[in-house]
PDB file of N, CA and C in Angstrom:
ATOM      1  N   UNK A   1     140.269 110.458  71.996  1.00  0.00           N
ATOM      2  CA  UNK A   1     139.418 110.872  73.083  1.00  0.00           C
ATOM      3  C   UNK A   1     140.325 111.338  74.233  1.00  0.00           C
ATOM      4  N   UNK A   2     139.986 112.675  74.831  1.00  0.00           N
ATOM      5  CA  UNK A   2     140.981 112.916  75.757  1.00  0.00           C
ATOM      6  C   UNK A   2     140.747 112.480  77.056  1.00  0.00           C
ATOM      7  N   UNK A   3     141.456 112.795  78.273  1.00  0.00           N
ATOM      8  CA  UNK A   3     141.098 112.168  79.975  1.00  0.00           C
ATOM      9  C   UNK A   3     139.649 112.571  80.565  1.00  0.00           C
ATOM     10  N   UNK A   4     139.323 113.824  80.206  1.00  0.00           N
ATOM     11  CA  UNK A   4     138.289 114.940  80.591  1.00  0.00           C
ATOM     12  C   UNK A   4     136.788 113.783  80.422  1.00  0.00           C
ATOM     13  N   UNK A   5     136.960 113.799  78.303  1.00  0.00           N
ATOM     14  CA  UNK A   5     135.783 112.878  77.970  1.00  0.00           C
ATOM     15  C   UNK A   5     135.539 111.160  78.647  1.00  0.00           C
ATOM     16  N   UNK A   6     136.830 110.714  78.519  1.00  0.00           N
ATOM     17  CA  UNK A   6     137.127 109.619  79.211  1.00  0.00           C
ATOM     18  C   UNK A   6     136.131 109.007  81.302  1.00  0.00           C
ATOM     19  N   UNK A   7     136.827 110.359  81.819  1.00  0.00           N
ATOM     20  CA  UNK A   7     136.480 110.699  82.978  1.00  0.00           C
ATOM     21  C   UNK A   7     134.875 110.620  83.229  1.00  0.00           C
ATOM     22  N   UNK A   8     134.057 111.786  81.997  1.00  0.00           N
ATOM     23  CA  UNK A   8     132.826 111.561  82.161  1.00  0.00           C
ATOM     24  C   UNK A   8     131.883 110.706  81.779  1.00  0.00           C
ATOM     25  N   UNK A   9     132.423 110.144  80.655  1.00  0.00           N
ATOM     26  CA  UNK A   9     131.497 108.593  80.056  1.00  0.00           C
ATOM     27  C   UNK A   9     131.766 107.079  81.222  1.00  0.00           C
ATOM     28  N   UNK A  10     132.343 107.454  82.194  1.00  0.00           N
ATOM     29  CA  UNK A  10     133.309 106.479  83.405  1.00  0.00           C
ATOM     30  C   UNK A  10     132.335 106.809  84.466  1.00  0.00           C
ATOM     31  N   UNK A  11     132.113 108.285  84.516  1.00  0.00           N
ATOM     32  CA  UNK A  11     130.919 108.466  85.641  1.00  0.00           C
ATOM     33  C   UNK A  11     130.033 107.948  85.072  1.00  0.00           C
ATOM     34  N   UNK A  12     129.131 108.391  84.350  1.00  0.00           N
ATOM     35  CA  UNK A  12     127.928 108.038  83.117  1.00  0.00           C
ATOM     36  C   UNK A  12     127.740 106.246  83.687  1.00  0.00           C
ATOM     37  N   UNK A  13     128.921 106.209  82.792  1.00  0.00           N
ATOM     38  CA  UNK A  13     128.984 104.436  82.985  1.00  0.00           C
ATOM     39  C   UNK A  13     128.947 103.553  84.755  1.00  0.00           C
ATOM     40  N   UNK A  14     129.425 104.334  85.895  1.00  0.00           N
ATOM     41  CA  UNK A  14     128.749 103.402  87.067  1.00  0.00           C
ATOM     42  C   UNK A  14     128.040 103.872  87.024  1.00  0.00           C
ATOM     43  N   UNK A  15     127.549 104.977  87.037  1.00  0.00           N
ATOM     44  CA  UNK A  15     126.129 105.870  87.310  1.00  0.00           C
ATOM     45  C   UNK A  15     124.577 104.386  86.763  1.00  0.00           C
ATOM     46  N   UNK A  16     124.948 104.373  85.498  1.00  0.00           N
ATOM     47  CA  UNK A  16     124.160 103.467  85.007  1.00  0.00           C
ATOM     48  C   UNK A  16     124.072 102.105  85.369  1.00  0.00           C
ATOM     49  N   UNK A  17     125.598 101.882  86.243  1.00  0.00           N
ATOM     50  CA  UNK A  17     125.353 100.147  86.766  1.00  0.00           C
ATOM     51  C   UNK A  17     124.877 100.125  88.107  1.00  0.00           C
ATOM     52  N   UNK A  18     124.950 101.391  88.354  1.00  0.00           N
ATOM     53  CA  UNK A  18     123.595 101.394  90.102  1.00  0.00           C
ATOM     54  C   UNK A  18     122.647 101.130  90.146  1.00  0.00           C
ATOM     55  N   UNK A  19     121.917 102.094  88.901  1.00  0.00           N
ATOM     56  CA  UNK A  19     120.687 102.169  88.248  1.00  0.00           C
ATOM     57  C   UNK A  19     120.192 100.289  88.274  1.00  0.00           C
ATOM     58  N   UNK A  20     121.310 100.044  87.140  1.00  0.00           N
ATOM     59  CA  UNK A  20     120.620  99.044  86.850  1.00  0.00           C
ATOM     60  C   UNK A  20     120.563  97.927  88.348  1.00  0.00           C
ATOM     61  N   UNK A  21     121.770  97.854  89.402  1.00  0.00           N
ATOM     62  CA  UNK A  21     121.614  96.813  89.902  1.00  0.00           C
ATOM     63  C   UNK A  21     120.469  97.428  91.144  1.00  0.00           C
ATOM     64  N   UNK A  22     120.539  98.798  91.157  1.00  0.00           N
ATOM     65  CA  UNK A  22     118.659  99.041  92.415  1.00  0.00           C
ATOM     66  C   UNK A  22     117.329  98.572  91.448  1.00  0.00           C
ATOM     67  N   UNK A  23     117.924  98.263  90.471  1.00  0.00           N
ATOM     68  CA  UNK A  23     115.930  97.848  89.709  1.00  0.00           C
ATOM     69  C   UNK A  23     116.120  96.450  90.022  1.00  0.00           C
ATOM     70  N   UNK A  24     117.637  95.660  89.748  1.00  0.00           N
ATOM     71  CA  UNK A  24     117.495  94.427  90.251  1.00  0.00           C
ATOM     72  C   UNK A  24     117.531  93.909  91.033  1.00  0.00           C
ATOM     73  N   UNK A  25     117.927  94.345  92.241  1.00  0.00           N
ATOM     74  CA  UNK A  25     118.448  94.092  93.808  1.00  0.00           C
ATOM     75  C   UNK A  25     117.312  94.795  94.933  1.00  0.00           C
ATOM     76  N   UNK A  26     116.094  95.795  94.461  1.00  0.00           N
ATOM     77  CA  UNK A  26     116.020  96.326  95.096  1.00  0.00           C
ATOM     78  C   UNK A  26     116.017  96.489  96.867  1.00  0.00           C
ATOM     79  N   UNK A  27     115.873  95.618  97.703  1.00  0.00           N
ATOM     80  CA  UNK A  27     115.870  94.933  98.339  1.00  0.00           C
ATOM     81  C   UNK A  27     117.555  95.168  99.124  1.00  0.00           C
ATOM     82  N   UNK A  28     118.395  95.343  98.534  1.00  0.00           N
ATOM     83  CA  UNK A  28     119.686  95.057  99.003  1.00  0.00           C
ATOM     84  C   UNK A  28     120.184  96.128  99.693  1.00  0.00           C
ATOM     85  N   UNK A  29     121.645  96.343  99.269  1.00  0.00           N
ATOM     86  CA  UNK A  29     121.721  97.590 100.609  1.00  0.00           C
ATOM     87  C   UNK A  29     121.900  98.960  99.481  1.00  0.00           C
ATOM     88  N   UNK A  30     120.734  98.947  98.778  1.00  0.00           N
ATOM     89  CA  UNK A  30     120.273 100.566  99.184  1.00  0.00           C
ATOM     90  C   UNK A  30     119.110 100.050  99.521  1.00  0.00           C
ATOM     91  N   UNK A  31     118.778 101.254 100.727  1.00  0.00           N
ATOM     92  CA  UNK A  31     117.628 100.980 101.693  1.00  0.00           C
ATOM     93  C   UNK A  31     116.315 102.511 101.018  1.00  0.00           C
ATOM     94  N   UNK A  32     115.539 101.935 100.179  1.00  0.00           N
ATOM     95  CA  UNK A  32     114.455 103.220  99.899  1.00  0.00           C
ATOM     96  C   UNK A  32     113.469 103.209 100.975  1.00  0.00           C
ATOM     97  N   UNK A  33     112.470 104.052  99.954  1.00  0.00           N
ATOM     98  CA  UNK A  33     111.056 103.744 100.484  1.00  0.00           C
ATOM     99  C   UNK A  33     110.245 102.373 100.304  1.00  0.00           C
ATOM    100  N   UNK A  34     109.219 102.298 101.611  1.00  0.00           N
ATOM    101  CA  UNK A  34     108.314 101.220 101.594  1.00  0.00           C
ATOM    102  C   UNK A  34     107.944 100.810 100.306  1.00  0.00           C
ATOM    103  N   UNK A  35     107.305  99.896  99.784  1.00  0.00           N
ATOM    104  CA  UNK A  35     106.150  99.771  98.774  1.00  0.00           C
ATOM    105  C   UNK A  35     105.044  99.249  98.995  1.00  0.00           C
ATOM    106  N   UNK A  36     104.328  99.309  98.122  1.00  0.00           N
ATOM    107  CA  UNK A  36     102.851  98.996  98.368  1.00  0.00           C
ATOM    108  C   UNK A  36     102.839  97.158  99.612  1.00  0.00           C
ATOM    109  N   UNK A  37     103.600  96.432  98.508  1.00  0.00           N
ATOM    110  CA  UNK A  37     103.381  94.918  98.960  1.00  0.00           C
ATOM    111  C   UNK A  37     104.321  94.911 100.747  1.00  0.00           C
ATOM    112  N   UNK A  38     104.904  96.058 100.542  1.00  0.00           N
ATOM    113  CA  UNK A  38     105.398  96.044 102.758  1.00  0.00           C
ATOM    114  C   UNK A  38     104.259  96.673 103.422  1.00  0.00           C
ATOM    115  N   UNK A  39     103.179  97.296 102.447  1.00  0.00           N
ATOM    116  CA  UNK A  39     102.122  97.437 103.593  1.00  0.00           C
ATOM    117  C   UNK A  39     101.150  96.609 102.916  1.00  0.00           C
ATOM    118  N   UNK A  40     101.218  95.671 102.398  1.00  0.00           N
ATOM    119  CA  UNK A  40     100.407  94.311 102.513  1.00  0.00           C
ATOM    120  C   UNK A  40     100.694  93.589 102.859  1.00  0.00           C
ATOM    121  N   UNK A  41     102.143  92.810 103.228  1.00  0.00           N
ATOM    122  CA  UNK A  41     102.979  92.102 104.116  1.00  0.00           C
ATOM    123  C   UNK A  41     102.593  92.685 105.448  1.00  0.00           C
ATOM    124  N   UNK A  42     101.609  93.675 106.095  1.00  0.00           N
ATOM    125  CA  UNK A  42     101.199  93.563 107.648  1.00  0.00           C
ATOM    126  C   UNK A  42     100.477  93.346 107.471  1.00  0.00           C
ATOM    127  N   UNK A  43      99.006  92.864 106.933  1.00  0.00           N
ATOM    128  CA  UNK A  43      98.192  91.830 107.042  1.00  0.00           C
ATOM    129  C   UNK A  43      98.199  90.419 107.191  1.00  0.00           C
ATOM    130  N   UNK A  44      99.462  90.102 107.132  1.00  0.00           N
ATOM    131  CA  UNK A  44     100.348  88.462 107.507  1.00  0.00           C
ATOM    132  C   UNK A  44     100.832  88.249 108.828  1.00  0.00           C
ATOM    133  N   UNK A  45     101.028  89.762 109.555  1.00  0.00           N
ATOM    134  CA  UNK A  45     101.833  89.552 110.918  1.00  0.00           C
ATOM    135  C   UNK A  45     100.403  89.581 111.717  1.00  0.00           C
ATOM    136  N   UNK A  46     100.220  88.537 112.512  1.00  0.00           N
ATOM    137  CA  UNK A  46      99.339  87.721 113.281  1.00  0.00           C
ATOM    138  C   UNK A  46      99.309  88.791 114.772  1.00  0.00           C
ATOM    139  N   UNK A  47     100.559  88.828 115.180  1.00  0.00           N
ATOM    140  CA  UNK A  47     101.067  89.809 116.663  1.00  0.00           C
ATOM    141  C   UNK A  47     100.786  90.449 116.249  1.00  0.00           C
ATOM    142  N   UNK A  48      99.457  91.310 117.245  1.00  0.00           N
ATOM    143  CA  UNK A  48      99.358  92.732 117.745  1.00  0.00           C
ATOM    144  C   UNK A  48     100.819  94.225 117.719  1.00  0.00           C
ATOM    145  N   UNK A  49     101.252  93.551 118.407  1.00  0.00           N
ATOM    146  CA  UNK A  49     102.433  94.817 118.944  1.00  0.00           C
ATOM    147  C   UNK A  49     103.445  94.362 117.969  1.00  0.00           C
ATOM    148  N   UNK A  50     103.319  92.872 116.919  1.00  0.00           N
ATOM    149  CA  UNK A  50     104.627  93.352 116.187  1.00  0.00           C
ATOM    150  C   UNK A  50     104.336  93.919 114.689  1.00  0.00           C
ATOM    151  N   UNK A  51     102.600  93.517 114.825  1.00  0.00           N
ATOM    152  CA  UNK A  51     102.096  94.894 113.607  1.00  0.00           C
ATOM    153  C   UNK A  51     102.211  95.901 113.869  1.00  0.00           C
ATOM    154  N   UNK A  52     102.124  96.588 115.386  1.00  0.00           N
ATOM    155  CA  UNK A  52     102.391  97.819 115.403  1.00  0.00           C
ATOM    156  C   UNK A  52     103.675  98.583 114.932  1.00  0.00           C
ATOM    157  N   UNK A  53     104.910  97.741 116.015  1.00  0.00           N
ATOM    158  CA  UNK A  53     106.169  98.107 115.341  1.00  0.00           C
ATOM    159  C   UNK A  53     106.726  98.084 113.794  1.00  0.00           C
ATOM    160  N   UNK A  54     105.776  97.162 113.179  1.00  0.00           N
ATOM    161  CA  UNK A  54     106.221  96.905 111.940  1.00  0.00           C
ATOM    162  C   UNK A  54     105.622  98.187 111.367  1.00  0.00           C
ATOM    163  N   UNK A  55     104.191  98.402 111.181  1.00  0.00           N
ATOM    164  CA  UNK A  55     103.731  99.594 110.990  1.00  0.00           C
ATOM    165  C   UNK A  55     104.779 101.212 111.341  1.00  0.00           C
ATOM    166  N   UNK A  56     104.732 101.394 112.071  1.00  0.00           N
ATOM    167  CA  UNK A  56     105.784 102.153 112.946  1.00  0.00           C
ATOM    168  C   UNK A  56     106.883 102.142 112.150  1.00  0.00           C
ATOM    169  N   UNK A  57     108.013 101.690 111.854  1.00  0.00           N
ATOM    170  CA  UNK A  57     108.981 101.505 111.122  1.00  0.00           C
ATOM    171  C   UNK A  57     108.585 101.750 109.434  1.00  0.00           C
ATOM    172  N   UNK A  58     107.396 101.469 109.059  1.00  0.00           N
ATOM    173  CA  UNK A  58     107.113 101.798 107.852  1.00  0.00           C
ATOM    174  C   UNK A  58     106.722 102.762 107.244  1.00  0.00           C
ATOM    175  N   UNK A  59     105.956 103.479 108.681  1.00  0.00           N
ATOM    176  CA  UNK A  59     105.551 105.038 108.415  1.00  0.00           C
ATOM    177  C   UNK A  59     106.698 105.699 108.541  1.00  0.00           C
ATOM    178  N   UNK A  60     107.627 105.470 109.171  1.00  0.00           N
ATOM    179  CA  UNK A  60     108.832 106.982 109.789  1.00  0.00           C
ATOM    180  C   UNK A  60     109.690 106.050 108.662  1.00  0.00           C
ATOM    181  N   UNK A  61     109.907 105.471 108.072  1.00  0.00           N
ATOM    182  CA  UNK A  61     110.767 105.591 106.815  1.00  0.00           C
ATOM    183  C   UNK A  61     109.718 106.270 105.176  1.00  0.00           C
ATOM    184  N   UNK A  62     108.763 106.579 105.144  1.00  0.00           N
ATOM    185  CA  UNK A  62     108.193 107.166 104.193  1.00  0.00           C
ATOM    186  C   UNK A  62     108.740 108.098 103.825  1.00  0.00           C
ATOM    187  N   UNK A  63     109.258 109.076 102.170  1.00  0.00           N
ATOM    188  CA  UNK A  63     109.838 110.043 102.242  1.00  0.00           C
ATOM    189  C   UNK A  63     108.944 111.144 102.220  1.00  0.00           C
ATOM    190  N   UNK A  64     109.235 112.176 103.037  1.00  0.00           N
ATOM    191  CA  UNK A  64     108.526 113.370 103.080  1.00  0.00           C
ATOM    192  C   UNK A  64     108.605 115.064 102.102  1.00  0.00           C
ATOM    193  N   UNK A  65     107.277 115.177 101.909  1.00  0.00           N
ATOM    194  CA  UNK A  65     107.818 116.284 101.156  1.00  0.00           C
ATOM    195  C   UNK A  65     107.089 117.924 101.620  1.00  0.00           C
ATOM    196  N   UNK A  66     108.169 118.839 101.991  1.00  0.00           N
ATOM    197  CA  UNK A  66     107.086 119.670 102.856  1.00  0.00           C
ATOM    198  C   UNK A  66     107.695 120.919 101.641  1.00  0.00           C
ATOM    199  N   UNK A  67     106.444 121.339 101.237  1.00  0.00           N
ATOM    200  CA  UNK A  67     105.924 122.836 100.565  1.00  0.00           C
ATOM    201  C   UNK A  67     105.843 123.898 101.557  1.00  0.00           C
ATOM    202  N   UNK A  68     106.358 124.942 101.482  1.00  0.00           N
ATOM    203  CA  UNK A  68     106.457 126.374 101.987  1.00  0.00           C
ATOM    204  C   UNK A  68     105.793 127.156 101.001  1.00  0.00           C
ATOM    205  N   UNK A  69     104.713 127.910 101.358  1.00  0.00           N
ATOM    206  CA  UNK A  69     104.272 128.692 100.564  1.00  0.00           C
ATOM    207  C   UNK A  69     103.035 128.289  99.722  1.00  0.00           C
ATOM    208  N   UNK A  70     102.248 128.946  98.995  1.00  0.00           N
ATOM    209  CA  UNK A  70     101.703 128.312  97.712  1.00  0.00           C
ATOM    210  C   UNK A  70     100.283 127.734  98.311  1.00  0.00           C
ATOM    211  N   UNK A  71      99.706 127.066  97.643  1.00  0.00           N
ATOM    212  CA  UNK A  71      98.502 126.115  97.769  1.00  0.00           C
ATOM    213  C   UNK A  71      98.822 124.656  97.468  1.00  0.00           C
ATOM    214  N   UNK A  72      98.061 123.696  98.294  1.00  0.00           N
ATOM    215  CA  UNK A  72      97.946 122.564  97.822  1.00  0.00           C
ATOM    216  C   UNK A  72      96.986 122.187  97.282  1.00  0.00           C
ATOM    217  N   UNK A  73      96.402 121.468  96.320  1.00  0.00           N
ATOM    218  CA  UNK A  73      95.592 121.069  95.763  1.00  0.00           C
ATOM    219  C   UNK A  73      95.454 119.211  95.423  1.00  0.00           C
ATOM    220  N   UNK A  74      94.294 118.389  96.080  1.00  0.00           N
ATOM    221  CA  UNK A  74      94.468 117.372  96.088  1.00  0.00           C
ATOM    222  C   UNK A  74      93.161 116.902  96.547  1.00  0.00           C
ATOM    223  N   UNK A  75      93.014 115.877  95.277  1.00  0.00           N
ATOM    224  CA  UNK A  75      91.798 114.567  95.391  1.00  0.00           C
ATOM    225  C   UNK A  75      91.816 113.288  95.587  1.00  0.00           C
ATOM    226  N   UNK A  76      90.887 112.798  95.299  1.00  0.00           N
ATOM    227  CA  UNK A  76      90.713 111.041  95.639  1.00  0.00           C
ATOM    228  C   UNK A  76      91.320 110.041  95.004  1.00  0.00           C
ATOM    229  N   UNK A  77      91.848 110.900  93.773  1.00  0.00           N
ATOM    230  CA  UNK A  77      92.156 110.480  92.323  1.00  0.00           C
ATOM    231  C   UNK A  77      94.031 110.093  92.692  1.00  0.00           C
ATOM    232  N   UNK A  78      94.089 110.389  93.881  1.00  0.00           N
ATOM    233  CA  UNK A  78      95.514 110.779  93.948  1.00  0.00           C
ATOM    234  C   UNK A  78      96.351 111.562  93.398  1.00  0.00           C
ATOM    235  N   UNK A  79      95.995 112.416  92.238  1.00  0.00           N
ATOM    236  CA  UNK A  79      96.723 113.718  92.098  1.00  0.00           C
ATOM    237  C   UNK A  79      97.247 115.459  92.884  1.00  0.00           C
ATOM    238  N   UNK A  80      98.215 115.630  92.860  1.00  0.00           N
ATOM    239  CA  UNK A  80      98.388 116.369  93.881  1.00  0.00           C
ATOM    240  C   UNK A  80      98.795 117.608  93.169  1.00  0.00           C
ATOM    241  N   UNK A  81      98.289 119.054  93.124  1.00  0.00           N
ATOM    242  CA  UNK A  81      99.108 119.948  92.612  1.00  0.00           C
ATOM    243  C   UNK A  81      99.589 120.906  93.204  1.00  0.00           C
ATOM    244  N   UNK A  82     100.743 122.008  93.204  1.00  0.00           N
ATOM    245  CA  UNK A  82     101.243 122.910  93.915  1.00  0.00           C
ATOM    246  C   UNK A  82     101.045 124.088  93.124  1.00  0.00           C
ATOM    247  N   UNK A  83     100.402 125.597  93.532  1.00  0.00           N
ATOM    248  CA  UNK A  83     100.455 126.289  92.874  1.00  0.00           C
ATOM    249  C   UNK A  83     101.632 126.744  93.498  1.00  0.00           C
ATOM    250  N   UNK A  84     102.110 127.937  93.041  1.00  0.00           N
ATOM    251  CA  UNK A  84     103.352 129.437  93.406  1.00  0.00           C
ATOM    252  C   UNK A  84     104.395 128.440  93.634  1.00  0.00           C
TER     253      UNK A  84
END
């Protein structure tokens, strides 16, 4: 096996131990998006203004996705489609 193949089964290979430790860690320091149970965890915060901030912090970390062009198409069902 030469350095080249070596090199890329080495990327491959952490590539896959990230993977695996964000499914197990998620929580740790990679920082994603919200999930469902952090916006059910503000039905627990009792304070007014620190549901707000908490709220607040949960919306402006959501990831955004902005379309140029095209149509959007979208129901109740939660499916979303893009034509063009």
């Amino acid at each position: 096996m030469d350095n080249i193949s070596k090199a890329i089964l080495s990327v491959i290979a952490v590539a896959l131990c990230v993977i695996a430790f964000k499914l197990l860690n998620p929580g740790g320091s990679f920082v994603g998006a919200p999930t469902f149970g952090d916006f059910i965890a503000l039905r627990d915060i009792k304070d007014p203004e620190q549901r707000k901030e908490a709220h607040l912090r949960l919306m402006k970390s959501l990831p955004l996705v902005r379309v140029q062009g095209g149509t959007i198409d979208a129901d109740v069902s939660g499916n979303v489609s893009i034509d063009n």
